[in-house]
Structures are given as C-alpha cells and as structure tokens.
Protein backbone atom coordinates (compact mmCIF):
# COMPACT_ATOMS: atom_id res chain seq x y z
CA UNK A 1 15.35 12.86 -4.46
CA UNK A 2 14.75 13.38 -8.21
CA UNK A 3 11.76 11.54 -9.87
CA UNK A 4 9.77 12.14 -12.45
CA UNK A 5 6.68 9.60 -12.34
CA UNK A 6 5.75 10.45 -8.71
CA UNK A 7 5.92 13.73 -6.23
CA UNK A 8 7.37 13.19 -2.98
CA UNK A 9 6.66 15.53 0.34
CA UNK A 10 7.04 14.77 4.57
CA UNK A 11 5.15 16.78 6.37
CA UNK A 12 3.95 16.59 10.27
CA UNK A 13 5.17 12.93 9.98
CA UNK A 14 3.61 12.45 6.84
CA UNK A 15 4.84 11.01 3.74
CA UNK A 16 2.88 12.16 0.80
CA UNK A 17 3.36 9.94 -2.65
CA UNK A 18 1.56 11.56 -5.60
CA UNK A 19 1.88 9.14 -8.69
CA UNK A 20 2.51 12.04 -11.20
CA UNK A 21 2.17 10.79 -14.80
CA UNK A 22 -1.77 11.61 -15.30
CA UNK A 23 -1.48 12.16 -18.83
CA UNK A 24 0.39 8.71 -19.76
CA UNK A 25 -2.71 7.15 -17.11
CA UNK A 26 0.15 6.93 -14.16
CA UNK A 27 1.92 3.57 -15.43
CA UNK A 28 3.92 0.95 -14.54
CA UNK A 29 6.62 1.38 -16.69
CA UNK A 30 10.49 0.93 -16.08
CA UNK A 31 10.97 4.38 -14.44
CA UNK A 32 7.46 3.96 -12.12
CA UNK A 33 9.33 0.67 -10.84
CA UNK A 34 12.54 2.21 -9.82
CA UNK A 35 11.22 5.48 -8.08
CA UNK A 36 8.49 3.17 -6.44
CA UNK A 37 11.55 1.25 -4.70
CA UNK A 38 13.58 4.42 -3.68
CA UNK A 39 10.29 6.26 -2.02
CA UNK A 40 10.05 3.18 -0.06
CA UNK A 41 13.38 2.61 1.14
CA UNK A 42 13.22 6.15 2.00
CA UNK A 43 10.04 5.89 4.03
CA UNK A 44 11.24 2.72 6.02
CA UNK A 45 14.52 4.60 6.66
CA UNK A 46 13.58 7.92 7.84
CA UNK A 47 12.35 7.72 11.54
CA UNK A 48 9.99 11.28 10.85
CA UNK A 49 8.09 9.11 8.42
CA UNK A 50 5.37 7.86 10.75
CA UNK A 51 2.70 6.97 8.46
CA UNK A 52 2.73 7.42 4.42
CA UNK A 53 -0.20 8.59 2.05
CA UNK A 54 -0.29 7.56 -1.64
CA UNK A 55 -2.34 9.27 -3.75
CA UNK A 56 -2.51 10.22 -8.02
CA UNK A 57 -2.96 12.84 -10.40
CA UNK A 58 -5.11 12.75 -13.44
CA UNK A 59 -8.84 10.80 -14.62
CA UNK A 60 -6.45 7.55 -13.45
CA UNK A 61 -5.04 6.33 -10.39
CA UNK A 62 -3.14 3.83 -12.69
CA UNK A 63 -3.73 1.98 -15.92
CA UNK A 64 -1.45 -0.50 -14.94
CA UNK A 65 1.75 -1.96 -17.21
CA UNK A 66 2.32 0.34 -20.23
CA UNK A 67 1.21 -1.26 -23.17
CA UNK A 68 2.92 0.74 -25.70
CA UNK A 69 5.80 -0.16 -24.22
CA UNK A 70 5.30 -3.65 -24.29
CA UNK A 71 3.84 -3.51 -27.60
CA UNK A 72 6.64 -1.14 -29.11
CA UNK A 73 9.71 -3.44 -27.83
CA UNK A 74 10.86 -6.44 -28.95
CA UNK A 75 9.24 -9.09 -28.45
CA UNK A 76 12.45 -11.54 -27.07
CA UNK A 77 12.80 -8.91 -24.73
CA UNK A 78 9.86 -8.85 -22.87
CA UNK A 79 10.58 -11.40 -20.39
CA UNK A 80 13.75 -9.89 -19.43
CA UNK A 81 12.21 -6.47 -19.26
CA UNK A 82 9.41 -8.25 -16.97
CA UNK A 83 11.79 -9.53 -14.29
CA UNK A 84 13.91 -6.58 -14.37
CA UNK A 85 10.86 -3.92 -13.91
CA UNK A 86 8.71 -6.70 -11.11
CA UNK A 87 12.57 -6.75 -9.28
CA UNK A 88 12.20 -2.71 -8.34
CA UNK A 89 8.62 -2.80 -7.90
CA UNK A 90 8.09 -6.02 -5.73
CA UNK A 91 11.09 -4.97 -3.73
CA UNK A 92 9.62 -1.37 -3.42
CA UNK A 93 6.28 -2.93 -2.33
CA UNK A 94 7.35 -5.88 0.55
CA UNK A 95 9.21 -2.83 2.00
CA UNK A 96 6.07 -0.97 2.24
CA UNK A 97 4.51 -3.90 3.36
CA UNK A 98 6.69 -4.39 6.23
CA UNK A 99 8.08 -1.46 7.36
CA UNK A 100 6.46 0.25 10.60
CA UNK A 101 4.84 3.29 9.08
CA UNK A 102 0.78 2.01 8.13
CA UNK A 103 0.33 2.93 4.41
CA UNK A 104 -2.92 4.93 3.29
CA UNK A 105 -4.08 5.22 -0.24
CA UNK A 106 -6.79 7.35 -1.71
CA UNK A 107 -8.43 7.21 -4.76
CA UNK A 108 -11.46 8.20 -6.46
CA UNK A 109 -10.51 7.44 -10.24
CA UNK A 110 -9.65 3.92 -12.17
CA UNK A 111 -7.23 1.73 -10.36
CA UNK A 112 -6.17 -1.21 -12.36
CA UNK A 113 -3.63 -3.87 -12.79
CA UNK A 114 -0.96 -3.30 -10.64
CA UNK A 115 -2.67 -0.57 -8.95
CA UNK A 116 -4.84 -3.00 -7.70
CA UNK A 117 -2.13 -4.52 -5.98
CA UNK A 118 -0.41 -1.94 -4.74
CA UNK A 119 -4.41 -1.09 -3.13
CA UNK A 120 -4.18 -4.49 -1.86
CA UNK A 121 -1.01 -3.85 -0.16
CA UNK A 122 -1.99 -0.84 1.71
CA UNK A 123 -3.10 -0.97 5.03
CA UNK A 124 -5.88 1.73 4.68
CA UNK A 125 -7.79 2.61 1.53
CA UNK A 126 -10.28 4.95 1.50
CA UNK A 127 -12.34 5.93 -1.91
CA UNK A 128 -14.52 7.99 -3.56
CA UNK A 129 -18.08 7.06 -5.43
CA UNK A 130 -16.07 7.23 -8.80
CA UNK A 131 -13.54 4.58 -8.03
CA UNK A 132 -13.43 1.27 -9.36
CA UNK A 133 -10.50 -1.87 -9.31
CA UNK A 134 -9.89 -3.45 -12.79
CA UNK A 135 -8.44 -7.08 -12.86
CA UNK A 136 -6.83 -5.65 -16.75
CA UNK A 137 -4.14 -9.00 -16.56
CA UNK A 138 -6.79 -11.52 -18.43
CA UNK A 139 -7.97 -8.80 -20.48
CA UNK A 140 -4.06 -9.41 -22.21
CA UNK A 141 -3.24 -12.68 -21.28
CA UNK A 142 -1.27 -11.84 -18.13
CA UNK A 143 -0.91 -13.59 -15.28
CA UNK A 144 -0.88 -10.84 -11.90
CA UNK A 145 2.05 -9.73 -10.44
CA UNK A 146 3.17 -6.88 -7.58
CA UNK A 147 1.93 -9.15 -4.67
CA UNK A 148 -1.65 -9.35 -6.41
CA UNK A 149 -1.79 -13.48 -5.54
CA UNK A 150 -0.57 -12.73 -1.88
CA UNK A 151 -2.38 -9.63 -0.54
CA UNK A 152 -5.83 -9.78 -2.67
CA UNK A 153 -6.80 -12.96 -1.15
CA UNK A 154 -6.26 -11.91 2.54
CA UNK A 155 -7.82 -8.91 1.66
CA UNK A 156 -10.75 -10.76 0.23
CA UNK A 157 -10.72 -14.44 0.13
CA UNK A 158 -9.39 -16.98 -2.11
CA UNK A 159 -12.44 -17.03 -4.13
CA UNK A 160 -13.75 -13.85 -4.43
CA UNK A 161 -10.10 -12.74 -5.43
CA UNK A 162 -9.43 -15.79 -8.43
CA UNK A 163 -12.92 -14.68 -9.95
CA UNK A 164 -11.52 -11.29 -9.89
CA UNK A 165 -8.47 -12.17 -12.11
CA UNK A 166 -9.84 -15.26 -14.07
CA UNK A 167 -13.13 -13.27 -14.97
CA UNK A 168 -10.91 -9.84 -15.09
CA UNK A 169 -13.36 -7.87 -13.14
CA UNK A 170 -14.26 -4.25 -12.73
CA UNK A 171 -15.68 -3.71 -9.22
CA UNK A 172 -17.01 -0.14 -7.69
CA UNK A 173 -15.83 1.71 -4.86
CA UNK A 174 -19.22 -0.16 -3.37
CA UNK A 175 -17.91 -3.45 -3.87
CA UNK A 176 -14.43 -2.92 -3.09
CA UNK A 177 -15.49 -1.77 0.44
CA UNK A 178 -18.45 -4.57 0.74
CA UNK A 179 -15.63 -7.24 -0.32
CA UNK A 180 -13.03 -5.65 1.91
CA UNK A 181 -10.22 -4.23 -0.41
CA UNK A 182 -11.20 -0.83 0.28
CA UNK A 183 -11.69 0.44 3.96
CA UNK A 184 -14.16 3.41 3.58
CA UNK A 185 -16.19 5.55 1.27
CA UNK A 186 -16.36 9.06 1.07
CA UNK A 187 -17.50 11.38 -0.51
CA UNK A 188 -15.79 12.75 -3.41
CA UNK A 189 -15.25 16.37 -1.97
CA UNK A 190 -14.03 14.69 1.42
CA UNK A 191 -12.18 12.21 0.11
CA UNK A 192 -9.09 14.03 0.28
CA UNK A 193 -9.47 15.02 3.61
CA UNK A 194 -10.31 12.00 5.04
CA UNK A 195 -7.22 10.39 3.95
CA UNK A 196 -5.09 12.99 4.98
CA UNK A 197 -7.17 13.21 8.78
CA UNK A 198 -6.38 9.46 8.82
CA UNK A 199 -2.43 9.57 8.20
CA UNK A 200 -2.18 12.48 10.33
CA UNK A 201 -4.07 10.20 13.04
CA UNK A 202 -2.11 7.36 12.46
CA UNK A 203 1.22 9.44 12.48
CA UNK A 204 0.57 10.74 16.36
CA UNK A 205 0.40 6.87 17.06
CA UNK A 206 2.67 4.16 18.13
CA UNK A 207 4.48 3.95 14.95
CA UNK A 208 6.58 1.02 16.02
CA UNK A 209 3.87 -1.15 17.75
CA UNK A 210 2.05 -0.68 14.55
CA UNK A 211 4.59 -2.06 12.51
CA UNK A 212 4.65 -5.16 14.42
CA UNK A 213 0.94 -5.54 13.65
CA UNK A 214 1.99 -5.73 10.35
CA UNK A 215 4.43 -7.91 10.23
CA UNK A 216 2.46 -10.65 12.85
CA UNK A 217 -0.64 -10.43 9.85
CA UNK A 218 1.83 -10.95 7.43
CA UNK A 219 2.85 -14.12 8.93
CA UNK A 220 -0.62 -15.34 10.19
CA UNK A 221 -1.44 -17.05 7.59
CA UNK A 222 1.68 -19.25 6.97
CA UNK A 223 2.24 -20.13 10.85
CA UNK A 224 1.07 -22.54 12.94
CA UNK A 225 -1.21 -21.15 16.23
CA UNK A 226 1.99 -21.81 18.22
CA UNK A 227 4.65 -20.60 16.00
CA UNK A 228 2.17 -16.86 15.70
CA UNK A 229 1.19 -16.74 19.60
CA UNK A 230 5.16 -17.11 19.96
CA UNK A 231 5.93 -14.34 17.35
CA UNK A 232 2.90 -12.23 19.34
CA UNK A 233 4.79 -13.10 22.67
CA UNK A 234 8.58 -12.01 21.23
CA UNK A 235 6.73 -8.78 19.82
CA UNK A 236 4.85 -7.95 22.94
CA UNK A 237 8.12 -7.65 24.53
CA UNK A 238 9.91 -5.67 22.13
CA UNK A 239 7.50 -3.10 22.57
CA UNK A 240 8.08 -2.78 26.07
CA UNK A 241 11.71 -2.24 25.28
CA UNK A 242 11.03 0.79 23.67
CA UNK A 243 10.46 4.41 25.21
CA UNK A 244 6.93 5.29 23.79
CA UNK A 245 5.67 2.00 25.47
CA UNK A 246 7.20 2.65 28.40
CA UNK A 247 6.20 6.18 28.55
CA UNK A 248 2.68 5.13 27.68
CA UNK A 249 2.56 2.49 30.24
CA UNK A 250 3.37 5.16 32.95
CA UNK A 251 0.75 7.84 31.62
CA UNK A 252 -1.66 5.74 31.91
CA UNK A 253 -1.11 4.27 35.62
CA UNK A 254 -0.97 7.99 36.04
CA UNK A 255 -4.01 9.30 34.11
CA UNK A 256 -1.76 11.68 32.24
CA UNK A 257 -2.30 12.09 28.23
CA UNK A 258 -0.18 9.69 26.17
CA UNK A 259 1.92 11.01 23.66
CA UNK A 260 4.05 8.81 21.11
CA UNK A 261 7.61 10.43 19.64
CA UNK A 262 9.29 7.37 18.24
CA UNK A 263 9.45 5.13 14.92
C-alpha cells in the first residue's frame, strides 16, 4: 500500500499506523482522509490484524484541518471540499470503530481538532506528561466533525464534552485521563512501550469477542434495556459458534492454558 501521510507495518498481530507528516503538524488534509480510510479497510479485512496501534511523528500528534489549505482555496469550494474530505475520513473512522481489532493510540505531543476525535474513537489511549487535547473548531468558527459529537460525550459526558468545544479547550494529559478520554499516563520514556505491551496483549486475546464488545457499547446508548440485553444474548451465542470460544471453553473445564488464534 502506497501512502505518503502515514507509515503502515503488521507485526506479531499488530498493526502499526504512524501519522507521518511531522513537519506540515500531521494534518487533515485531502490525502490524510483517503489513506486514513484504506488503513482501515485494510485492518478490518486482514484476519492477522488482531489489534492496531496509532501513533505520530514530529512536536504534533495532529494540528487538525490544514488551514492553508482552507485558506489558499476558493472560498465556494470549501463546502464541497468539506464533504468530500469528512466522506473518507468518517468512513475510515466508523470502520475502526467497529471492526473487531481494539484500537490503541499513543501520544505524548499536541492532539487537536480532529485528532481529538480520532482519540475519542480509540478504544485505548495511553499518554505522556506532554500531551494535551485542543478543542481548535471554535478557535475558527467550526463546528466538530470525525465523530467528535458521538464518541467525546460517551467518553466524557455531555457536559464536560460541549464546554470542551463551545469554550475550545486545551486539557493536559492529567485531565484527559481524570475526565476519561485518555486511559493511562506514562511516563514519557515508557510511553512507547506501554502502548506497544498493550496491543501486543490485546492481540493474544479473543479478537472476535472483543469486537462484539464494541459494537454492543456502540449501541448502548441508543437501545432500549431490552433491545441491548437481546443484542448481548444474540452476541453471546455467536461467540460460542466460533473455535477460540470453544477451544477456550474446553481449556478451562480442563485447567489447560487458553490460547486464542482467530479474528
């Protein structure tokens, strides 16, 4: 796969996203959109991709949109630049969001905008002391966009998250993990490690159980109790369909080690 605003790498299950622009600041610009989708349609296809790590090059994780490019266009074509660019990106994002592999994202640098978002999305974030989370949309008059209105506030609350936007906010890597964007804080000269400990973890798990996790918190908020204890009872047994359950199941009545093989 060619690209030229991220690096791309599977290793020992692992899918390893670099965002690789660190001295434009890692934007979201046309090109960022469309690689974004293609890594994740990759990742939710491959079955060795059992768990994916996202991390950037550079002072930035991501400055967000590209101003210069917004600023250096026309201005009639903005809007149909917008929709165009959000298309890729939002697509490349629900499929993150939903496919079976859990996401983990490291940073220890500025994350703003859309980066925020894409945080928000993750299902793991761990940072370093340095980090922070800019808002950045008020700050031009934006409203948010790559999921920020859908994953922030279950990652947060309602509240905390509009004061974020509407008072375009720059938390620490503190904050982020006492609010309950980020997941854990480490030290800067472990941070790296610790992420990649985690998707190596993650990657000797149950990769399709834990894609059903997803998916049911996806939906828990939008369901009724009935409607999500139904989806939890379909789920439960589709996971016993599969061979890593199974297996599991058996190792266990047995007192034998459990080992998981399958996506």
């Amino acid at each position: 796969m060619e690209l030229s605003a991220f690096t791309f790498s599977v290793s020992d299950g692992v899918a390893h996203i670099t965002l690789a622009q660190p001295k434009r600041g890692n934007p979201f610009d046309a090109t960022f959109c469309e690689e974004f989708k293609r890594i994740a349609i990759e990742c939710d296809e491959r079955r060795d991709i059992r768990a994916v790590l996202i991390d950037a090059e550079g002072p930035y994780f991501s400055v967000g949109g590209d101003l210069k490019t917004f600023a250096n266009g026309e201005r009639d074509a903005l809007p149909r630049f917008i929709k165009d660019a959000t298309a890729n990106i939002h697509m490349g994002l629900s499929r993150m969001a939903r496919m079976d592999a859990p996401v983990i994202l490291a940073a220890n640098t500025l994350i703003a905008g859309g980066g925020v978002a894409m945080a928000a999305a993750a299902d793991f974030v761990l940072v370093g002391p340095e980090a922070r989370f800019y808002a950045a949309f008020a700050g031009i008059g934006f409203s948010c966009d790559c999921g920020s209105s859908y994953f922030l506030p279950r990652r947060v609350g309602s509240r905390k998250a509009f004061s974020f936007f509407a008072r375009n906010e720059n938390w620490t890597a503190q904050q982020a993990v006492d609010y309950g964007l980020a997941s854990e804080l480490h030290p800067a000269e472990t941070l790296a490690d610790a992420a990649k400990n985690l998707a190596e973890e993650l990657a000797k798990g149950p990769t399709f159980t834990i894609g059903k996790y997803k998916n049911l918190f996806l939906s828990s908020f939008s369901n009724t109790l009935e409607t999500q204890m139904e989806a939890e009872a379909r789920t439960l047994a589709d996971c016993t369909r599969t061979d890593d359950t199974w297996n599991a199941v058996l190792a266990v009545a047995r007192k034998e080690p459990v080992t998981f093989k399958y996506k």
